[in-house]
N, C-alpha and C. Protein backbone atom coordinates (compact mmCIF):
# COMPACT_ATOMS: atom_id res chain seq x y z
N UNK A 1 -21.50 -15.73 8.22
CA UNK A 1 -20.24 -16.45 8.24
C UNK A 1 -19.77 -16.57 9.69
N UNK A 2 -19.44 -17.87 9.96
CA UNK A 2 -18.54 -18.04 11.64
C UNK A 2 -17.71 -17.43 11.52
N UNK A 3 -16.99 -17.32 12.53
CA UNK A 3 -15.71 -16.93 12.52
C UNK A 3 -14.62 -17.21 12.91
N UNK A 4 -13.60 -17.46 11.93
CA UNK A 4 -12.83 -18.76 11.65
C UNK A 4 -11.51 -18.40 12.82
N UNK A 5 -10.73 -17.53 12.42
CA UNK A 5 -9.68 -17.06 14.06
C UNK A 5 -9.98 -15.84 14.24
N UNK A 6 -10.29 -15.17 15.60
CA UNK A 6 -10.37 -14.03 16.07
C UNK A 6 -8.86 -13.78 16.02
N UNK A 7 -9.35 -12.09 16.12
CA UNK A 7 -7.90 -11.40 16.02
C UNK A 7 -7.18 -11.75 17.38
N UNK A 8 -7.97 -12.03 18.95
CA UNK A 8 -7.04 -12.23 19.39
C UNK A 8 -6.25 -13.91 19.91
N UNK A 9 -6.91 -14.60 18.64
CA UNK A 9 -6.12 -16.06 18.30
C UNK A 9 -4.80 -15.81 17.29
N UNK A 10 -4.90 -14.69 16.92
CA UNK A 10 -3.38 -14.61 16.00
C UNK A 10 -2.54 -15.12 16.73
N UNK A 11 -1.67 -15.74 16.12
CA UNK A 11 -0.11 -16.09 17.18
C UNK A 11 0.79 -14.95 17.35
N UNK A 12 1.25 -14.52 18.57
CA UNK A 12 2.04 -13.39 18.70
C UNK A 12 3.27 -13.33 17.95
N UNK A 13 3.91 -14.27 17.42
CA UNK A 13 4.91 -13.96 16.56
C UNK A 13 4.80 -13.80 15.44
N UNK A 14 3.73 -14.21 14.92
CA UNK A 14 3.15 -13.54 13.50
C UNK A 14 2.89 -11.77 13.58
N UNK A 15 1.90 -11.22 14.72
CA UNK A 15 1.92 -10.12 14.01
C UNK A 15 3.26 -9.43 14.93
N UNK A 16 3.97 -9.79 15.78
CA UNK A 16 4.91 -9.24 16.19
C UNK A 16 6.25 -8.88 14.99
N UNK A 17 6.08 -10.15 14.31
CA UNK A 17 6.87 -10.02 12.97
C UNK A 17 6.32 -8.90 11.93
N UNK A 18 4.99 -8.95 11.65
CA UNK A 18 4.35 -7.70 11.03
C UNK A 18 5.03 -6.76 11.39
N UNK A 19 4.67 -6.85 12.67
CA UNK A 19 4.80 -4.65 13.32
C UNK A 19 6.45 -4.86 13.05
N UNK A 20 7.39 -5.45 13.02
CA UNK A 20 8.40 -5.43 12.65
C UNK A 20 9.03 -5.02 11.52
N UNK A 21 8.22 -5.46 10.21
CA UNK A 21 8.26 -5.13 8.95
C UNK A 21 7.93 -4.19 9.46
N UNK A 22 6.94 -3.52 9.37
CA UNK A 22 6.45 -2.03 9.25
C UNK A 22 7.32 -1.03 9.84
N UNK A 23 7.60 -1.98 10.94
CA UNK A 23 9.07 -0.74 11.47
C UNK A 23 10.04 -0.82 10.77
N UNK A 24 11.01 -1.47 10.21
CA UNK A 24 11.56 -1.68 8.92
C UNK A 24 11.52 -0.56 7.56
N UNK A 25 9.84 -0.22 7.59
CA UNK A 25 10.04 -0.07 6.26
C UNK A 25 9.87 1.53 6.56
N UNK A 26 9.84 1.75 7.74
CA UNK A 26 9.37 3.37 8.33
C UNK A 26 10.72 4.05 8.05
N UNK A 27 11.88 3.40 8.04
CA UNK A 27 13.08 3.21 8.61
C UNK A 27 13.92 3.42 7.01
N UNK A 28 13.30 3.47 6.23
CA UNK A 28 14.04 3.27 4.81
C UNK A 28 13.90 4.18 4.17
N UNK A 29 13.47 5.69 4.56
CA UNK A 29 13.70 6.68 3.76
C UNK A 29 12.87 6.87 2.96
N UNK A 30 11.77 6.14 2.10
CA UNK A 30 10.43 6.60 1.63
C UNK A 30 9.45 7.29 2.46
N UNK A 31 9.10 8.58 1.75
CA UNK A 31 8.25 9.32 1.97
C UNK A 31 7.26 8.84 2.64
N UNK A 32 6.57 9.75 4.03
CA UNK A 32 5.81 8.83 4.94
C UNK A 32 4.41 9.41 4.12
N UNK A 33 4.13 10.81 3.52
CA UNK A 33 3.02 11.11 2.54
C UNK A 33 3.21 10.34 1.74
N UNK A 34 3.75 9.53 1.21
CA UNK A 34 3.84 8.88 -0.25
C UNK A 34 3.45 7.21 0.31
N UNK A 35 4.04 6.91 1.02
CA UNK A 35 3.58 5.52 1.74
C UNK A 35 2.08 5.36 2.02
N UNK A 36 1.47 6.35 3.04
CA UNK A 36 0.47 6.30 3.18
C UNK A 36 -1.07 6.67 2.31
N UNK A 37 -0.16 7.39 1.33
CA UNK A 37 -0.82 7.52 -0.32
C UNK A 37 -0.85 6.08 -0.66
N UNK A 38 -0.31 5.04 -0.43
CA UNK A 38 -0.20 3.62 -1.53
C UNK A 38 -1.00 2.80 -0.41
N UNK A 39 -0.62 3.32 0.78
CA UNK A 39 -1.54 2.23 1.46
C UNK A 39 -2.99 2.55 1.48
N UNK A 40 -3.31 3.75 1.15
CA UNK A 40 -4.53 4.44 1.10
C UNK A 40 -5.24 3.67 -0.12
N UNK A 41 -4.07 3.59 -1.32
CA UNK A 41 -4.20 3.28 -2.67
C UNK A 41 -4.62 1.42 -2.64
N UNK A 42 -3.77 0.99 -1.78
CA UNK A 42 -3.73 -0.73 -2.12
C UNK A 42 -5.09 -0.93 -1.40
N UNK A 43 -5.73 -0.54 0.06
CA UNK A 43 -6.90 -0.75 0.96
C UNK A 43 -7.83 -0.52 -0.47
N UNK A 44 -8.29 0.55 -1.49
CA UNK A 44 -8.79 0.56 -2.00
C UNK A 44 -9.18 -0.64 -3.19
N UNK A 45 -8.00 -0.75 -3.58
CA UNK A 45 -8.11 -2.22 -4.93
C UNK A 45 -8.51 -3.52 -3.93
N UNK A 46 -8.76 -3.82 -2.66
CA UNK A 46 -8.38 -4.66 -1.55
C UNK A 46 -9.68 -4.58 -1.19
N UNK A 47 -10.17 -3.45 -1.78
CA UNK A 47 -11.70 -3.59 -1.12
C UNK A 47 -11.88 -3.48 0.54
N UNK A 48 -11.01 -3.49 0.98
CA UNK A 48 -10.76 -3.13 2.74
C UNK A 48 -11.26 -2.13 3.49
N UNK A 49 -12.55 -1.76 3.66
CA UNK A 49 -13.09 -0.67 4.13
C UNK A 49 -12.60 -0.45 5.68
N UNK A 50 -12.17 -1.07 6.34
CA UNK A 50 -11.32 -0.69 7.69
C UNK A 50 -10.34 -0.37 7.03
N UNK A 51 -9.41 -0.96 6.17
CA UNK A 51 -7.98 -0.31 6.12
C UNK A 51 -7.98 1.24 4.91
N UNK A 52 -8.95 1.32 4.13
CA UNK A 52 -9.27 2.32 3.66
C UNK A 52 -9.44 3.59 4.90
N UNK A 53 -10.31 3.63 5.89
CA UNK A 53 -10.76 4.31 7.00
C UNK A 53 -9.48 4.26 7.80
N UNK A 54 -9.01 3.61 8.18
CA UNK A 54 -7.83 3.89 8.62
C UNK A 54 -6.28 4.63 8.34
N UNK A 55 -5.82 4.00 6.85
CA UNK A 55 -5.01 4.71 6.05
C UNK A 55 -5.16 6.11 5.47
N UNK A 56 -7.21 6.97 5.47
CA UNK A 56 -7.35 7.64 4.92
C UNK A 56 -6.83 8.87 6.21
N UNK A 57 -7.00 8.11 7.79
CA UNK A 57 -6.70 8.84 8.84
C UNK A 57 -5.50 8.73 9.15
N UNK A 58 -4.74 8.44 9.14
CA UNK A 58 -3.09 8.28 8.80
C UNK A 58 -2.66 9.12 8.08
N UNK A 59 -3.40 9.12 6.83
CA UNK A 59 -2.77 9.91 5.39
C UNK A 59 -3.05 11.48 6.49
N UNK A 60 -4.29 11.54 6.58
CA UNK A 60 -4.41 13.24 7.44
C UNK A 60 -3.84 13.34 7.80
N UNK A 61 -3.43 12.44 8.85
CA UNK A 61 -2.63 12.68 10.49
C UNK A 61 -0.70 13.09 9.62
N UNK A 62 -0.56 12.30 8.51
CA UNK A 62 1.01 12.95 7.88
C UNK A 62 0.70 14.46 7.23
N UNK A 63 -0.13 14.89 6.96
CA UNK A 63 -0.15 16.00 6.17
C UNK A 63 -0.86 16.01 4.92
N UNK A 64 -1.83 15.17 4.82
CA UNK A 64 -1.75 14.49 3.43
C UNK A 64 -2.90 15.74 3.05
N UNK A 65 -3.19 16.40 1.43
CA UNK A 65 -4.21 17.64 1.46
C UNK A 65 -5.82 16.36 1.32
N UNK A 66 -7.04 16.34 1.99
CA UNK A 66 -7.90 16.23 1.42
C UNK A 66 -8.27 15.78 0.00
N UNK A 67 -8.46 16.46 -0.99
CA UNK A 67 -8.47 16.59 -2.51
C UNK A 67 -7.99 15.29 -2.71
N UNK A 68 -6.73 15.17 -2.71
CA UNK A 68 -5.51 13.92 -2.86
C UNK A 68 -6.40 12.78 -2.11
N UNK A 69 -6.76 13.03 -0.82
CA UNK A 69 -7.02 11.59 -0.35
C UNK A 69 -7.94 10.96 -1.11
N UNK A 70 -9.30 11.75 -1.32
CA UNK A 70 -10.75 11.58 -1.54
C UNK A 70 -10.46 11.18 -3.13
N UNK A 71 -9.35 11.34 -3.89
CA UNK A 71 -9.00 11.03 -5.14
C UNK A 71 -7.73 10.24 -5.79
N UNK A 72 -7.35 9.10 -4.81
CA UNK A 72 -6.66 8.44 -4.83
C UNK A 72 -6.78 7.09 -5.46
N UNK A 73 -7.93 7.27 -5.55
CA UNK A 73 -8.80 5.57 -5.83
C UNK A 73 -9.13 5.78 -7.82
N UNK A 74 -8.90 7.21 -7.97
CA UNK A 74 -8.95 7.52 -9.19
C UNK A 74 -7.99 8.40 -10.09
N UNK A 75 -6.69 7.56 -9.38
CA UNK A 75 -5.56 8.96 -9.77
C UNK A 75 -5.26 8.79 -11.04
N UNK A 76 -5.71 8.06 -11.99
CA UNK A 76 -5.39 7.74 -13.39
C UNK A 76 -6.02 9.31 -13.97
N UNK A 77 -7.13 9.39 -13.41
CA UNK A 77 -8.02 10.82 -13.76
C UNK A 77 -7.85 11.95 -13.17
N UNK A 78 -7.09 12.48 -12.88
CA UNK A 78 -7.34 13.65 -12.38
C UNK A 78 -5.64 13.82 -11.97
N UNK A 79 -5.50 15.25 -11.91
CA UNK A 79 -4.25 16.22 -11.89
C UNK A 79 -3.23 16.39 -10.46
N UNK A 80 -4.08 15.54 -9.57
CA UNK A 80 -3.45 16.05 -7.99
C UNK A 80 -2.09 15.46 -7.63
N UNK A 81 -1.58 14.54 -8.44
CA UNK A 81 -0.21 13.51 -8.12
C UNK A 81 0.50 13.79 -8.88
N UNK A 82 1.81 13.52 -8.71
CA UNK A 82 3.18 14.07 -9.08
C UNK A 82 3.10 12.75 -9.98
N UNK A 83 4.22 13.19 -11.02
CA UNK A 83 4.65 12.12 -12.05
C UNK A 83 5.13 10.64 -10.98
N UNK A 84 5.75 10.74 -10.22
CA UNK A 84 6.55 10.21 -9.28
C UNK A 84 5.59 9.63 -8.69
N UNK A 85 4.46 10.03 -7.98
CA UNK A 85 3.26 9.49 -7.09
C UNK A 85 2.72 8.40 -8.28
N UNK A 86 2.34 8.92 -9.13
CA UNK A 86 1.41 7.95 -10.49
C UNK A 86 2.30 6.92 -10.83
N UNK A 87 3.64 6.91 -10.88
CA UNK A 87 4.60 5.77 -11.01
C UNK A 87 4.51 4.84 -10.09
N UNK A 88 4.61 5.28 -8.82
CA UNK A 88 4.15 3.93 -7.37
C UNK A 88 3.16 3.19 -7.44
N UNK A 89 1.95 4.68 -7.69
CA UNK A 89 0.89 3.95 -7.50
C UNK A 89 0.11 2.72 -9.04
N UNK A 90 0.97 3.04 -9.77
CA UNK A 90 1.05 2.07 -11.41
C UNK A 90 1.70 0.58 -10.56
N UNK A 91 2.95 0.78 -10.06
CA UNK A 91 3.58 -0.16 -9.46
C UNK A 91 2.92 -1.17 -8.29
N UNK A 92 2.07 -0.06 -7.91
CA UNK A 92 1.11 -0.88 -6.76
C UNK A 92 0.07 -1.55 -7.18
N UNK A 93 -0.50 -0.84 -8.06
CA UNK A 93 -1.32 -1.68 -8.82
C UNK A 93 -0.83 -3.44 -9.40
N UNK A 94 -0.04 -3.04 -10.13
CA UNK A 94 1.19 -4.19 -10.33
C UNK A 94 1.39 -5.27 -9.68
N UNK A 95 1.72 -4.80 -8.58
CA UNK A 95 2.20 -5.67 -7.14
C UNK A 95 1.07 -6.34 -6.47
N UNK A 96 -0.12 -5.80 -6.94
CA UNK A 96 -1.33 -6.17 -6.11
C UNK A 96 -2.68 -7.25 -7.29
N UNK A 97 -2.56 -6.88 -8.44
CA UNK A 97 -2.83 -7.70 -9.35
C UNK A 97 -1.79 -8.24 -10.37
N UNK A 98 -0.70 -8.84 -10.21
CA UNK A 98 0.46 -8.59 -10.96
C UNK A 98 -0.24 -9.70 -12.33
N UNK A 99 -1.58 -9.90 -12.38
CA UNK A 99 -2.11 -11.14 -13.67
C UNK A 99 -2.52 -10.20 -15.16
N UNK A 100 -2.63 -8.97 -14.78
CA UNK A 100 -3.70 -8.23 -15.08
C UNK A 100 -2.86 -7.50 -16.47
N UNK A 101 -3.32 -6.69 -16.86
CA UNK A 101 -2.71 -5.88 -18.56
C UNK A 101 -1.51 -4.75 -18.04
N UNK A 102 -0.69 -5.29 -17.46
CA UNK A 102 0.87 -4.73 -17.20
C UNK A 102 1.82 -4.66 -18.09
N UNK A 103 2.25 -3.98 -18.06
CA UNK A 103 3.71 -4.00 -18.98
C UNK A 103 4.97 -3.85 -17.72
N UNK A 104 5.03 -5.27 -17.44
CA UNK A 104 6.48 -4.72 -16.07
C UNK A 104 7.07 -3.97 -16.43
N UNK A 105 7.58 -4.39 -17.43
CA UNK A 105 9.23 -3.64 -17.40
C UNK A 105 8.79 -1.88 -17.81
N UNK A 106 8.16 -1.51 -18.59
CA UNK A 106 7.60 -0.06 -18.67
C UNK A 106 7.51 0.45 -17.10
N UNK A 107 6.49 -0.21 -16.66
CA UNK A 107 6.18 0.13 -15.06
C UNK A 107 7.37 0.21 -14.08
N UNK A 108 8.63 -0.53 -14.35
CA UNK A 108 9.87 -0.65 -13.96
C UNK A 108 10.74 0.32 -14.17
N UNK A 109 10.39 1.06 -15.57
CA UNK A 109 11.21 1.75 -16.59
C UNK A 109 10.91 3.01 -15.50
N UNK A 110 9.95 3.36 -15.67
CA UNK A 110 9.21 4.60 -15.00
C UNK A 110 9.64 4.87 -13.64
N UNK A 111 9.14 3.77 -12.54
CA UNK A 111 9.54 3.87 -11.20
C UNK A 111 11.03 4.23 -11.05
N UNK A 112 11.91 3.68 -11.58
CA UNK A 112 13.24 3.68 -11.56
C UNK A 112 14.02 5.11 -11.83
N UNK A 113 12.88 5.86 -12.95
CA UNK A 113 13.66 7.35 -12.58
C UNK A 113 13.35 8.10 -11.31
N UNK A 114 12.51 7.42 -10.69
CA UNK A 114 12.17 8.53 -9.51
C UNK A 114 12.70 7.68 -8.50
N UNK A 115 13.37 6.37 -8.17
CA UNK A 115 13.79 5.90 -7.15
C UNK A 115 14.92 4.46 -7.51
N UNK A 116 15.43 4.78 -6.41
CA UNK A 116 16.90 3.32 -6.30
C UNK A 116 15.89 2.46 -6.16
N UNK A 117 17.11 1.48 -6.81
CA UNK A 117 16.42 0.01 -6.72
C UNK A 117 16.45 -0.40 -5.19
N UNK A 118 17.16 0.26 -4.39
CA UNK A 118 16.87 -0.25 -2.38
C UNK A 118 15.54 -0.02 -2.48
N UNK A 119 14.86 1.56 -2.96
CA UNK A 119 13.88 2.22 -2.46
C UNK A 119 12.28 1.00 -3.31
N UNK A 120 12.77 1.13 -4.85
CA UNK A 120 11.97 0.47 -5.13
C UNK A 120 11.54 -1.14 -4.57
N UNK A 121 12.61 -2.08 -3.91
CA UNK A 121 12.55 -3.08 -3.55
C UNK A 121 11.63 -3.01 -2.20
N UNK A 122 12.27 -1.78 -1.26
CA UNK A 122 11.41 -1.36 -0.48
C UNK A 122 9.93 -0.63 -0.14
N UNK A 123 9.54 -0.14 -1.38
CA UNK A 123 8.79 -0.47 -1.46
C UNK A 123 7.46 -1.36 -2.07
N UNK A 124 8.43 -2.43 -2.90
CA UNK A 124 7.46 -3.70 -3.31
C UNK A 124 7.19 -4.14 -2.31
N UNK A 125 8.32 -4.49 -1.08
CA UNK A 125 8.43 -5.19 0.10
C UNK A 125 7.14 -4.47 1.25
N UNK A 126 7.14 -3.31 0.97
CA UNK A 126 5.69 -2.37 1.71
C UNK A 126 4.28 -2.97 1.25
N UNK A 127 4.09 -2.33 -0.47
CA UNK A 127 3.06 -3.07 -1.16
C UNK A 127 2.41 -4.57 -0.56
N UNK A 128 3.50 -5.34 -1.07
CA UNK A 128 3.05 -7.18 -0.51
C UNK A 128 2.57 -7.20 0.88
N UNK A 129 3.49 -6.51 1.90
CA UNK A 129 2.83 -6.09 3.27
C UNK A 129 1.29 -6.03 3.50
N UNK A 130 1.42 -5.07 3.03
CA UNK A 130 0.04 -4.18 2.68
C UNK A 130 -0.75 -5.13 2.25
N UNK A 131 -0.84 -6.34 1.10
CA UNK A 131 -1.72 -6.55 0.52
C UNK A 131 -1.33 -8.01 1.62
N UNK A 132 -0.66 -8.57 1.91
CA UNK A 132 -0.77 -9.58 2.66
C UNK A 132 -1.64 -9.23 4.15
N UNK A 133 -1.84 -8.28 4.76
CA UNK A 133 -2.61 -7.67 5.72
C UNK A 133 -4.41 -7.24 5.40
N UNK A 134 -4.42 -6.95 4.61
CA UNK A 134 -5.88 -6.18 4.01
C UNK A 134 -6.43 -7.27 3.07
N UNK A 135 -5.50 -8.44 2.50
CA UNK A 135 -6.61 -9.02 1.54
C UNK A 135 -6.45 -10.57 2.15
N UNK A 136 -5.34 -11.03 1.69
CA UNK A 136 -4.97 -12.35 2.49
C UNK A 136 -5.19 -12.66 3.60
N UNK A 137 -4.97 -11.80 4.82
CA UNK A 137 -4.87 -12.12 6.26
C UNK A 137 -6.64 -12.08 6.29
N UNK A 138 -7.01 -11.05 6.14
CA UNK A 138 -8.33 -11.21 6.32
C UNK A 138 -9.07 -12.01 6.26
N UNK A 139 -8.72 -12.61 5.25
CA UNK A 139 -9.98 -13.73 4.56
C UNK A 139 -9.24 -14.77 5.86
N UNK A 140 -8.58 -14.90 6.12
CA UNK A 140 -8.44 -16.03 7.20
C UNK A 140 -9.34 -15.94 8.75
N UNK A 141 -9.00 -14.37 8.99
CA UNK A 141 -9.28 -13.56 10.55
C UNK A 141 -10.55 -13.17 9.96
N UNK A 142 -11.76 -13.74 10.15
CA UNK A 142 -13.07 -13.30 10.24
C UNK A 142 -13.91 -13.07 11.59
């Protein structure tokens, strides 16, 4: 495959606006282990093997245990996430295939005991980030 815009043909106000969001959303009081758990989580459904490798070194660099990282991609199975963690990451799922065998409002029902609707908005507004960077942007920046 050619390659259609190099990264450094991006227009600077595009990703200047990115790193903006991201500072934004650093800024809003969600958990920086729990963030980097979903971004760990979305690189995976995204198929993004840089942003997987990257987010999985991030997740370290916050504190994140091992176990958790290496089993994030399969948290439906296994015991390592908080009721609260499995609610986001249901939500992220959501946010990232929203076509797929969802029940919003359940998935809504759930998230909502463990967070405000600021927090939850904030982090849909993370999610879409996330997936607008690792799946969308990409396929453009080859």
């Amino acid at each position: 495959m050619s390659t259609r815009i190099t990264f450094l043909e991006i227009p600077r106000g595009m990703m200047s606006t990115m790193m903006a969001a991201e500072k934004y959303i650093s800024e809003t009081g969600l958990d920086v282990q729990l963030l980097e758990l979903i971004r760990l989580q979305v690189s995976h459904i995204n198929r993004c093997a840089y942003c997987v490798d990257m987010h999985f070194k991030e997740a370290m660099a916050a504190g994140e245990e091992l176990q958790r990282l290496y089993s994030v991609s399969e948290w439906k199975d296994t015991s390592y996430f908080t009721a609260e963690e499995r609610a986001c990451f249901a939500w992220a799922e959501y946010i990232t295939h929203p076509g797929g065998q969802h029940d919003e409002q359940k998935l809504f029902d759930e998230l909502i005991t463990f967070l405000d609707k600021e927090k939850i908005a904030n982090l849909t507004f993370k999610e879409q980030l996330s997936n607008c960077r690792q799946d969308r942007i990409t396929q453009i920046f080859v």
